[in-house]
Protein backbone atom coordinates (compact mmCIF):
# COMPACT_ATOMS: atom_id res chain seq x y z
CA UNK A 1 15.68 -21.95 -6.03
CA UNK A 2 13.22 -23.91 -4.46
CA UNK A 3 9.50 -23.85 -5.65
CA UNK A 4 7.10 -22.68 -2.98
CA UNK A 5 3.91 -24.94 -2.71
CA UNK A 6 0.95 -23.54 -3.85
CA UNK A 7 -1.48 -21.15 -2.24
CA UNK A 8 -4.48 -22.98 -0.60
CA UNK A 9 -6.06 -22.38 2.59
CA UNK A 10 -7.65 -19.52 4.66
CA UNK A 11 -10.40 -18.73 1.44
CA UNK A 12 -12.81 -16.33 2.03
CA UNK A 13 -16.26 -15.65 0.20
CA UNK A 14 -18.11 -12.07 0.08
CA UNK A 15 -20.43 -11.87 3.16
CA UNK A 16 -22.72 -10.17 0.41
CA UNK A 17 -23.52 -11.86 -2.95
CA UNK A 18 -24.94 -8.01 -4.10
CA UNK A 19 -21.37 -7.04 -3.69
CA UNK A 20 -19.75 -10.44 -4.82
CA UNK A 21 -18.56 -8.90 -8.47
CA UNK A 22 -16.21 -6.57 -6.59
CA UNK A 23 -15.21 -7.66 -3.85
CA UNK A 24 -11.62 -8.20 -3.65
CA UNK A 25 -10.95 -5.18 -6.04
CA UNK A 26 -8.70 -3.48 -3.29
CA UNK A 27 -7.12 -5.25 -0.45
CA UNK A 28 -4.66 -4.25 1.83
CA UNK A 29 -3.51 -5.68 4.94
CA UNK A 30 -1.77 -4.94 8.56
CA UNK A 31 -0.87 -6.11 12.47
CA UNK A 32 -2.38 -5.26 15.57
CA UNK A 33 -0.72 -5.68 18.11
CA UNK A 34 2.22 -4.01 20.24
CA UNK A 35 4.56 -2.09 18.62
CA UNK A 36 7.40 -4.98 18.91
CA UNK A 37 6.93 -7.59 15.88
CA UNK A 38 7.11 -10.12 18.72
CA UNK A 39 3.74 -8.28 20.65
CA UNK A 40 1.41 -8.63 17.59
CA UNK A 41 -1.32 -10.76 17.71
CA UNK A 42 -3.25 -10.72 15.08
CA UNK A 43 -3.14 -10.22 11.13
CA UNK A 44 -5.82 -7.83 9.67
CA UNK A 45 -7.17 -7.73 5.89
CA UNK A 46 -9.42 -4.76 4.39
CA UNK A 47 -11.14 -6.03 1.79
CA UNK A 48 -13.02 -3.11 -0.71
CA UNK A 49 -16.09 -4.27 -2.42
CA UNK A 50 -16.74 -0.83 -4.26
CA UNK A 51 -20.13 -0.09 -5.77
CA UNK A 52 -21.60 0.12 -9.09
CA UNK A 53 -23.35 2.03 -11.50
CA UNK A 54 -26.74 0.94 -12.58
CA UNK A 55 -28.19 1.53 -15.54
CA UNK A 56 -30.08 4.77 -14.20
CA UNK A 57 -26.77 6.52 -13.16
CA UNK A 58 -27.60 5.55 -9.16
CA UNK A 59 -24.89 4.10 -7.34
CA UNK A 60 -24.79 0.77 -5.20
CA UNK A 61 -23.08 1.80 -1.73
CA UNK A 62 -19.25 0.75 -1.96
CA UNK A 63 -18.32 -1.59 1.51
CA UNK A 64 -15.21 -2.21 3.21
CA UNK A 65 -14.95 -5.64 4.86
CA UNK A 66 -12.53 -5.77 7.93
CA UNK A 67 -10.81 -9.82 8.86
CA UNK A 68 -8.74 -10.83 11.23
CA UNK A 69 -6.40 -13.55 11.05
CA UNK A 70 -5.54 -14.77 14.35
CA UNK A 71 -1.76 -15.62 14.66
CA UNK A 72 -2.58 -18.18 17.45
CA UNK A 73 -5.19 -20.27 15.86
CA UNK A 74 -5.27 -19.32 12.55
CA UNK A 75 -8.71 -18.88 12.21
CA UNK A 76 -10.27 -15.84 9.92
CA UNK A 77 -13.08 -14.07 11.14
CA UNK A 78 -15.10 -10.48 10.00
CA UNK A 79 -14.62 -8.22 12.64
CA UNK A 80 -16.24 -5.24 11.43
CA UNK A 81 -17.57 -3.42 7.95
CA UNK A 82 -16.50 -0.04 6.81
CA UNK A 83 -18.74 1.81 4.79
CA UNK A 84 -20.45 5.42 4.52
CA UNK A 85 -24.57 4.85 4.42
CA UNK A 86 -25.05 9.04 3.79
CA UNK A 87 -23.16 9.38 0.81
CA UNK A 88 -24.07 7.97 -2.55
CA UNK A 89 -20.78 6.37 -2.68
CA UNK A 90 -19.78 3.66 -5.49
CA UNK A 91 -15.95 4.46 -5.51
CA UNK A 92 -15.88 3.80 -1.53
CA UNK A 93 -13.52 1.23 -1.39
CA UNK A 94 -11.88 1.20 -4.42
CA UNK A 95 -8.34 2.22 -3.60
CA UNK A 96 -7.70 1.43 0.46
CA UNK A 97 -4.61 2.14 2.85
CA UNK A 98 -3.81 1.24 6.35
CA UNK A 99 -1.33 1.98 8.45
CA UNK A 100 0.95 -0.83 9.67
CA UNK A 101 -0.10 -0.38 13.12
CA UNK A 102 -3.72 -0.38 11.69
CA UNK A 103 -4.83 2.67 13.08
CA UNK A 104 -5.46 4.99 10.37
CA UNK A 105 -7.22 3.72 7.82
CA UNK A 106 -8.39 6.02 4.60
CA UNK A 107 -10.10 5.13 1.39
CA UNK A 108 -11.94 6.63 -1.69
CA UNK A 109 -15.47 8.08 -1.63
CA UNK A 110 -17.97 9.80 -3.92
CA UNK A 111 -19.61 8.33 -7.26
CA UNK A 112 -18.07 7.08 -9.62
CA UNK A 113 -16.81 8.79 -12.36
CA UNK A 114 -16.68 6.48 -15.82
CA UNK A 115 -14.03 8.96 -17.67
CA UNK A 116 -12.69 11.38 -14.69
CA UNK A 117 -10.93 14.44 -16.30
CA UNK A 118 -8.21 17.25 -14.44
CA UNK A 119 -11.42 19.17 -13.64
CA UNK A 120 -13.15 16.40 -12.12
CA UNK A 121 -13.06 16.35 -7.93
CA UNK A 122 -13.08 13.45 -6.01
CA UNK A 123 -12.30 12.84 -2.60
CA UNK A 124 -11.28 10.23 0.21
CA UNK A 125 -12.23 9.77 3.53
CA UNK A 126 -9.88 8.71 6.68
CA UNK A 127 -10.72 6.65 9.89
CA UNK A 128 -9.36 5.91 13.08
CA UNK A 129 -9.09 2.91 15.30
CA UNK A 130 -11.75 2.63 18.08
CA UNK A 131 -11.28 0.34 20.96
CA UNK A 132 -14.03 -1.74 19.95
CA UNK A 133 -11.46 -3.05 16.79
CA UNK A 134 -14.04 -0.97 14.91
CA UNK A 135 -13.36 2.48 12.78
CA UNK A 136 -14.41 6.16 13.41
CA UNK A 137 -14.86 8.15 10.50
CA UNK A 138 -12.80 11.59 10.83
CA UNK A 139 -14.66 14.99 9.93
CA UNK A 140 -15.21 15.51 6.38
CA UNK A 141 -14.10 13.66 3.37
CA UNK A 142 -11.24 15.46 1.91
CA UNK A 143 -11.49 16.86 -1.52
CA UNK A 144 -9.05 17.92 -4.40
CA UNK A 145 -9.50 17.58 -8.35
CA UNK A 146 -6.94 15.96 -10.82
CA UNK A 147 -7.68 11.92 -10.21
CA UNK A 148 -7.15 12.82 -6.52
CA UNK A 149 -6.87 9.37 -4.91
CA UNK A 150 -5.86 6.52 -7.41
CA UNK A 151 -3.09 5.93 -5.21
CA UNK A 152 -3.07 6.22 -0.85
CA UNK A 153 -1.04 5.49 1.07
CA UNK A 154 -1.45 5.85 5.26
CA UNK A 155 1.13 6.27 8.57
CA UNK A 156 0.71 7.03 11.63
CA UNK A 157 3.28 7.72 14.73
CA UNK A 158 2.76 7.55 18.48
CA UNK A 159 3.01 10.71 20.66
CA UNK A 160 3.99 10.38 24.40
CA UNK A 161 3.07 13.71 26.25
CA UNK A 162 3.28 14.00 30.13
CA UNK A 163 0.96 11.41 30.49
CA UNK A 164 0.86 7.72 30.56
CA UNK A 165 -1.63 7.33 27.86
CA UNK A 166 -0.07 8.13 24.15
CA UNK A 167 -2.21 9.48 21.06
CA UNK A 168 -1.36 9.06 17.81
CA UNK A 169 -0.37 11.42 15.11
CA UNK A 170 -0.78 10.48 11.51
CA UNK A 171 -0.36 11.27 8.04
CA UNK A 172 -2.06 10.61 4.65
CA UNK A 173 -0.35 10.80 1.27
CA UNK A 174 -2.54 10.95 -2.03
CA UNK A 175 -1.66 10.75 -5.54
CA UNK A 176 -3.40 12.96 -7.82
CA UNK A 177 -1.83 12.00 -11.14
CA UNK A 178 -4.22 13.91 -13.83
CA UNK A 179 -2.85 17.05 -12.01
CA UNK A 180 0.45 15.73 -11.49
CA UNK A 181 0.54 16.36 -8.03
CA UNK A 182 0.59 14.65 -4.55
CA UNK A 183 -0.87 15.80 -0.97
CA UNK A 184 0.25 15.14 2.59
CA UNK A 185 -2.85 14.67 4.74
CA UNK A 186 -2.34 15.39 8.45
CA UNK A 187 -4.66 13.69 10.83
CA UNK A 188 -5.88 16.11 13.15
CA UNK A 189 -4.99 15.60 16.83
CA UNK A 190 -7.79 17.49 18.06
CA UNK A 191 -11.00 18.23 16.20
CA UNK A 192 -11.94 17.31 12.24
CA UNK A 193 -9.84 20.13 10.46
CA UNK A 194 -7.63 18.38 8.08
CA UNK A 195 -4.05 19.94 7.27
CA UNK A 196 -3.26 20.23 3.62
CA UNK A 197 0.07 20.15 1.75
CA UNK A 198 1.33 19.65 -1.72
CA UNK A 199 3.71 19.50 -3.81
CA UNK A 200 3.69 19.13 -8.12
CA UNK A 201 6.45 17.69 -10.47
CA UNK A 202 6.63 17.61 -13.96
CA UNK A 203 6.97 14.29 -14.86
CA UNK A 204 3.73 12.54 -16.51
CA UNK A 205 1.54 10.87 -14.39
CA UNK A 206 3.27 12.00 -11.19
CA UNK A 207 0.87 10.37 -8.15
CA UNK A 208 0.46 7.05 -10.03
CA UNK A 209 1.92 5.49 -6.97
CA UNK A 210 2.58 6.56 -3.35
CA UNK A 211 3.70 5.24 -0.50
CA UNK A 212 4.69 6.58 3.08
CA UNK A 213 6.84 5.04 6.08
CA UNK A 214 7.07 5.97 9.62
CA UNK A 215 11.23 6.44 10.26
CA UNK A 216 11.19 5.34 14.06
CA UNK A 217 8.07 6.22 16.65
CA UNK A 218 8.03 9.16 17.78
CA UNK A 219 9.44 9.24 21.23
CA UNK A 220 12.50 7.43 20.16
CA UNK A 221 15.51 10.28 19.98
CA UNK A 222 17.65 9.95 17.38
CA UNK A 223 19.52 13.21 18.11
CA UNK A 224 19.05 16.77 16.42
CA UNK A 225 18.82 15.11 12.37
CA UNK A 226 16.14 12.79 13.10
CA UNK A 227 13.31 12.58 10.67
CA UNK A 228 10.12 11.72 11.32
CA UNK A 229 8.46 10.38 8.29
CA UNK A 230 9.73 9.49 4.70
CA UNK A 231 7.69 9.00 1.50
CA UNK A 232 8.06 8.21 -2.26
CA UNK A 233 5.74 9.23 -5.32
CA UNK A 234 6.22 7.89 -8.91
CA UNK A 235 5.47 9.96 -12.11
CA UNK A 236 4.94 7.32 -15.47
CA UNK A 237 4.50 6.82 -18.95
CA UNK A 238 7.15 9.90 -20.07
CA UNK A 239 8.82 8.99 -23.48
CA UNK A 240 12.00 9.74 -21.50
CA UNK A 241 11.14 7.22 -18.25
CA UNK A 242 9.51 7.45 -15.47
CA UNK A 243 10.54 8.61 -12.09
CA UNK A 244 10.61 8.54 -8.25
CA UNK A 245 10.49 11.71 -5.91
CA UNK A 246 11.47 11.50 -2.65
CA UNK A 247 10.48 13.65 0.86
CA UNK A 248 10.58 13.90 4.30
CA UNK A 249 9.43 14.98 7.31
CA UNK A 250 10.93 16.96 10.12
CA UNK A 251 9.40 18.33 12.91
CA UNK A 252 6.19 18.45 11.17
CA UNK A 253 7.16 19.78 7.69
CA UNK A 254 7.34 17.98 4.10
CA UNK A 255 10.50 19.05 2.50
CA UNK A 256 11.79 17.89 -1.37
CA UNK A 257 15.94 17.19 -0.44
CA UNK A 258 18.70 17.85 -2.68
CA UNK A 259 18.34 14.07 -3.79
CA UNK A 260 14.90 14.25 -5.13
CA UNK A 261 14.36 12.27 -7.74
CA UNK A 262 15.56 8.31 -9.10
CA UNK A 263 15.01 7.37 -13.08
CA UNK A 264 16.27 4.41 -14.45
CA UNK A 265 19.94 5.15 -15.43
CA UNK A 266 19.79 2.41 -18.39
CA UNK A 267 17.34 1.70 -21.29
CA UNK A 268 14.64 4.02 -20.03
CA UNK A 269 11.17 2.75 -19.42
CA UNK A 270 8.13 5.02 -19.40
CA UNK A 271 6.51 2.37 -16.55
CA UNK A 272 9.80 2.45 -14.24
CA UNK A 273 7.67 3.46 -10.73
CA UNK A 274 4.59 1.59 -11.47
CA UNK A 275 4.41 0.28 -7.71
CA UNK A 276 6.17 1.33 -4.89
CA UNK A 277 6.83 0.03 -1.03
CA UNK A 278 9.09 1.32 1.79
CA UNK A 279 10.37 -0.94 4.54
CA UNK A 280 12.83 -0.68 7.15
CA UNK A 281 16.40 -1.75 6.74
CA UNK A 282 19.52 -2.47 8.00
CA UNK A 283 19.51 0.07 11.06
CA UNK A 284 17.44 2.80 12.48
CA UNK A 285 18.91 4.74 9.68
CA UNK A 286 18.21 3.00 6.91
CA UNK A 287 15.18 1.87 4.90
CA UNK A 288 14.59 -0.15 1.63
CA UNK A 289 12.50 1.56 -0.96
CA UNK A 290 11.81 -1.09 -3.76
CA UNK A 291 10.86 0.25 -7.38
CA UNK A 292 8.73 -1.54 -10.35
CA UNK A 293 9.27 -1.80 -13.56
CA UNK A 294 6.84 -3.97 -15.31
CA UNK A 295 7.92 -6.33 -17.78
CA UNK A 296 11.56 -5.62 -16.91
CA UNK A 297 12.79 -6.21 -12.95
CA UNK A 298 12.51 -4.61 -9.94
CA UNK A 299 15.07 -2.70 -8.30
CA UNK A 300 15.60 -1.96 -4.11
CA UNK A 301 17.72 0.92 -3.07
CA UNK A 302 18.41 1.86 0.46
CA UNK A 303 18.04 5.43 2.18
CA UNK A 304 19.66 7.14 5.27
CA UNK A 305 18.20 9.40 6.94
CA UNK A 306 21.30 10.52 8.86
CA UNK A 307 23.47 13.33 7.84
CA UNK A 308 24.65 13.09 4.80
CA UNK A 309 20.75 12.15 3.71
CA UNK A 310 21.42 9.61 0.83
CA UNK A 311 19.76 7.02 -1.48
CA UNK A 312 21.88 4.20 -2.98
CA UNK A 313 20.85 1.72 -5.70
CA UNK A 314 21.23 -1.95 -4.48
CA UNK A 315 19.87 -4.88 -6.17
CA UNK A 316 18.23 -5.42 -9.20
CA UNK A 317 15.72 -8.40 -9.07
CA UNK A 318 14.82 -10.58 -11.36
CA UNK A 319 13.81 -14.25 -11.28
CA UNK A 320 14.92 -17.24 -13.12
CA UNK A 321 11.74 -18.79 -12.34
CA UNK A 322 9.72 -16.87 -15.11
CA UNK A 323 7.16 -18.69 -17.49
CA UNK A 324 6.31 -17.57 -20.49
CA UNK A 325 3.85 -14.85 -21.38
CA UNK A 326 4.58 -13.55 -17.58
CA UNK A 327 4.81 -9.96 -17.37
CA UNK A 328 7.56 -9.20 -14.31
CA UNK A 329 7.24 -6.95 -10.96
CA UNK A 330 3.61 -5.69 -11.95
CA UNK A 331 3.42 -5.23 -8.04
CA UNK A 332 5.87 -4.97 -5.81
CA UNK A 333 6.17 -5.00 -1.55
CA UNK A 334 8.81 -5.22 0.69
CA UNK A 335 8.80 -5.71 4.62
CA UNK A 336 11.09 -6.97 7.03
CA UNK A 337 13.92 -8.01 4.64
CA UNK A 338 11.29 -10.46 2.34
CA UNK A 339 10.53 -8.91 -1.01
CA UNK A 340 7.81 -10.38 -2.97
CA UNK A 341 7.76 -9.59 -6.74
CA UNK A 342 4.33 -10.57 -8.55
CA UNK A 343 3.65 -11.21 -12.37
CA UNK A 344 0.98 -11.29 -14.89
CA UNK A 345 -0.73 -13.34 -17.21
CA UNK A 346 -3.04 -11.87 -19.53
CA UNK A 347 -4.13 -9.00 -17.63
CA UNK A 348 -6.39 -11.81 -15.33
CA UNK A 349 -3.51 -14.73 -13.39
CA UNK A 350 -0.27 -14.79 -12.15
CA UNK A 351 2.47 -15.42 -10.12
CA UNK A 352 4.28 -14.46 -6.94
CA UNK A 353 8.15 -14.63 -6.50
CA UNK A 354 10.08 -14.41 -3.23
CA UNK A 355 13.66 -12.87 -2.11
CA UNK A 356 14.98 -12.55 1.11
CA UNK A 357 17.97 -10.09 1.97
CA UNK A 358 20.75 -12.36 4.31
CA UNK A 359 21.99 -8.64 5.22
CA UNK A 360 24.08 -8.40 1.85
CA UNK A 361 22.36 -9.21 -0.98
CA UNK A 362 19.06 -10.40 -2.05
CA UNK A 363 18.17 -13.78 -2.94
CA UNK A 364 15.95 -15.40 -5.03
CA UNK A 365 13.85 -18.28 -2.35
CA UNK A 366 10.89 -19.36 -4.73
CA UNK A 367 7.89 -18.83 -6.77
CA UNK A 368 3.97 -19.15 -5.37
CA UNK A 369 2.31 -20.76 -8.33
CA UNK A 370 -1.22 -18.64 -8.77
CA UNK A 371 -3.00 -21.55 -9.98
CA UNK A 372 -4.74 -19.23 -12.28
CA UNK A 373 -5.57 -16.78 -9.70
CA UNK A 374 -4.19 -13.49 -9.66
CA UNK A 375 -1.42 -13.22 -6.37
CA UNK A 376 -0.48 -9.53 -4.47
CA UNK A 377 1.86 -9.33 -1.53
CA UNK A 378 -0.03 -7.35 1.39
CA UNK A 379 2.60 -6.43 4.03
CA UNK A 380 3.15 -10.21 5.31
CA UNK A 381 0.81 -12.16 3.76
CA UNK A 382 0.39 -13.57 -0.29
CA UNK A 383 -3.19 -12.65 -1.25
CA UNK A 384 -4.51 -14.58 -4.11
CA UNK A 385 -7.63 -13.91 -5.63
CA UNK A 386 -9.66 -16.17 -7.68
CA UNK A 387 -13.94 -16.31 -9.51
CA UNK A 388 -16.09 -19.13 -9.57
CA UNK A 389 -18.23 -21.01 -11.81
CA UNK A 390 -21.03 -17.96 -10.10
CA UNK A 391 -18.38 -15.23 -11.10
CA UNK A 392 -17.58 -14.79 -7.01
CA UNK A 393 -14.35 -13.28 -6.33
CA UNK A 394 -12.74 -14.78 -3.39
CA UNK A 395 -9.74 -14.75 -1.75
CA UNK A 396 -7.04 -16.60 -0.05
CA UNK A 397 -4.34 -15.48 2.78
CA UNK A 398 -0.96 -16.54 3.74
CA UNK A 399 2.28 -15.96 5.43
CA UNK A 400 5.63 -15.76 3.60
CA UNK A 401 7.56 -18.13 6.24
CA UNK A 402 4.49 -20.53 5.82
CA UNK A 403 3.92 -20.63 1.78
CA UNK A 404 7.66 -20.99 1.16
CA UNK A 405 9.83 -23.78 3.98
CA UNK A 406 13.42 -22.20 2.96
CA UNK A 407 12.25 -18.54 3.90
């Protein structure tokens, strides 16, 4: 396969050099835009810049910086900051989701913890789109103990009712993985009372990772089976594997189906589920749910949600464009038939490698040389994030179609 070239423009520097040692340690990105692919106009990136601890036990305030990449021109600007000024708040920041519309945004909050245990609460707090391209916070942070909110995940669906003008509906899902549990947070349509549910497997480290997809918007009918929502939660680091749980949502409701659960069927690994990400696939039916497991491959299956509700293994993905002393598929994404598989160097660099689905297989396009940075895949753009001579994290941003000419 073709190399991709390597990934060099659109750098950004923290707006803050008090923050400039984190920033960068979360980022996640999305479109605004219509709700076509061909109506959005503009990339956006949430970069966290949590706080620290100093050495009195007082907390630096935890930011979330808010760019937009124009699709037009290219350019990058900061549109907005995110942050909570009431709250002594160093974790703010640290783990972020947005929704792929980019309207419901949630992160973590609180201090920090150095060694949390199962008793320990901490909590996260959710926003909401204003028309100014700024974010409302909604009512109170929400709370649960158990290392509630190392992973987030965010979607939210569109609600047309009588009127011209729709609102949106939206749900949060948190892992909680000292407890072994995860929660579905609903977004409240009216007032700041936030809906609760949960559900708790046995598998080790279940909440490690989450992630949540909107099936088709809301006002689309699919006819009496249609779901509304589908989501995925890992449990790692079990002698015997780890695991993936799936649920969805109908009318409302979180249900477990029949089909709950995926472990690798071969040569168990403890880490299989270490990342997760849900796209759509090959009809309104269908979606691709691709699975890591570091230091091994990853692996994309495909789920209907028509009647008979099914998940199928399809691909395993590996790449013949591995160095050595890489680490494989330590994150994963998918979106829009482009899967982007990254590795790791040392705990600290890496690479990124691309596949493409031609509608019956996936295959291998290139490889996005880090350059000694570190390189994620955000939902349509390669993030790469690299430290100066000052010890300033930065970052870089770029398209798929633009970082490798055969995709």
């Amino acid at each position: 396969p073709p190399t991709c070239p390597p990934l060099s423009i659109l750098k950004v520097d923290p707006p803050d050099r008090a923050g400039a040692e984190t920033f960068g340690s979360s980022i996640v990105s999305s479109t605004r835009g219509g709700l076509l692919q061909d109506d959005v106009t503009d990339d956006l990136i949430f970069v966290g810049a949590p706080g620290q601890t100093d050495l009195f036990g007082n907390d630096s305030q935890g930011i979330v910086y808010v760019y937009k990449v124009s699709r037009v021109s290219g350019d990058v600007t900061l549109t907005t900051e995110i942050r909570n000024d009431d709250l002594e708040s160093g974790i703010f920041g640290r783990v972020n989701a947005i929704s792929k519309d980019a309207n419901l945004f949630a992160t973590t909050i609180g201090k920090i913890i150095s060694s949390p245990t199962v008793g320990d609460e901490t909590c996260i707090q959710v926003f909401e789109a204003n028309d100014n391209e700024d974010y409302d916070s909604i009512g109170s942070p929400v709370c649960e103990a158990g290392g509630f909110g190392a992973s987030i995940s965010s979607a939210t669906g569109i609600i047309r009712q009588g009127g011209d003008d729709p609102y949106t509906a939206g749900w949060v899902v948190v892992g909680a993985p000292l407890s072994r549990k995860i929660y579905f947070v609903k977004k409240p349509l009216l007032g700041t009372i936030f809906v609760k549910s949960e559900f708790k497997q046995d598998d080790k480290g279940f909440g490690n990772s989450v992630a949540i997809y909107q099936v088709v918007p809301n006002f689309v009918k699919l006819g009496a089976d249609k779901i509304d929502y589908i989501a995925v939660a890992s449990g790692i680091g079990a002698g015997s594997g780890g695991a993936v749980h799936f649920y969805y949502n109908d009318d409302g409701s979180w249900n477990y189906p029949s089909w709950k659960y995926l472990t690798k069927k071969t040569n168990p690994s403890p880490l299989f589920g270490s990342d997760l990400a849900i796209t759509k696939g090959t009809d309104v039916y269908s979606y691709f749910i691709i699975v890591a497991d570091p230091g091994n491959a990853a692996y994309v299956y495909e789920m209907n949600v028509s009647s008979p509700r099914t998940v199928q293994f399809k691909a395993k993905l590996t790449s013949a464009l591995i160095g050595n002393g890489e680490r494989f598929a330590t994150s994963v994404a998918i979106r829009n038939g482009y899967v982007v598989i990254s590795s790791e160097k040392n705990f600290k660099t890496g690479n990124s490698y691309v596949f493409a689905f031609d509608g019956e297989s996936w295959n291998e396009k290139g490889a996005v040389d880090g350059e000694g940075s570190s390189i994620m895949y955000l939902n349509g753009g390669l993030v790469t994030k690299t430290s100066d001579w000052q010890g300033i994290l930065s970052f870089n941003y770029m398209k798929i179609a633009d970082v490798c000419t055969d995709v």
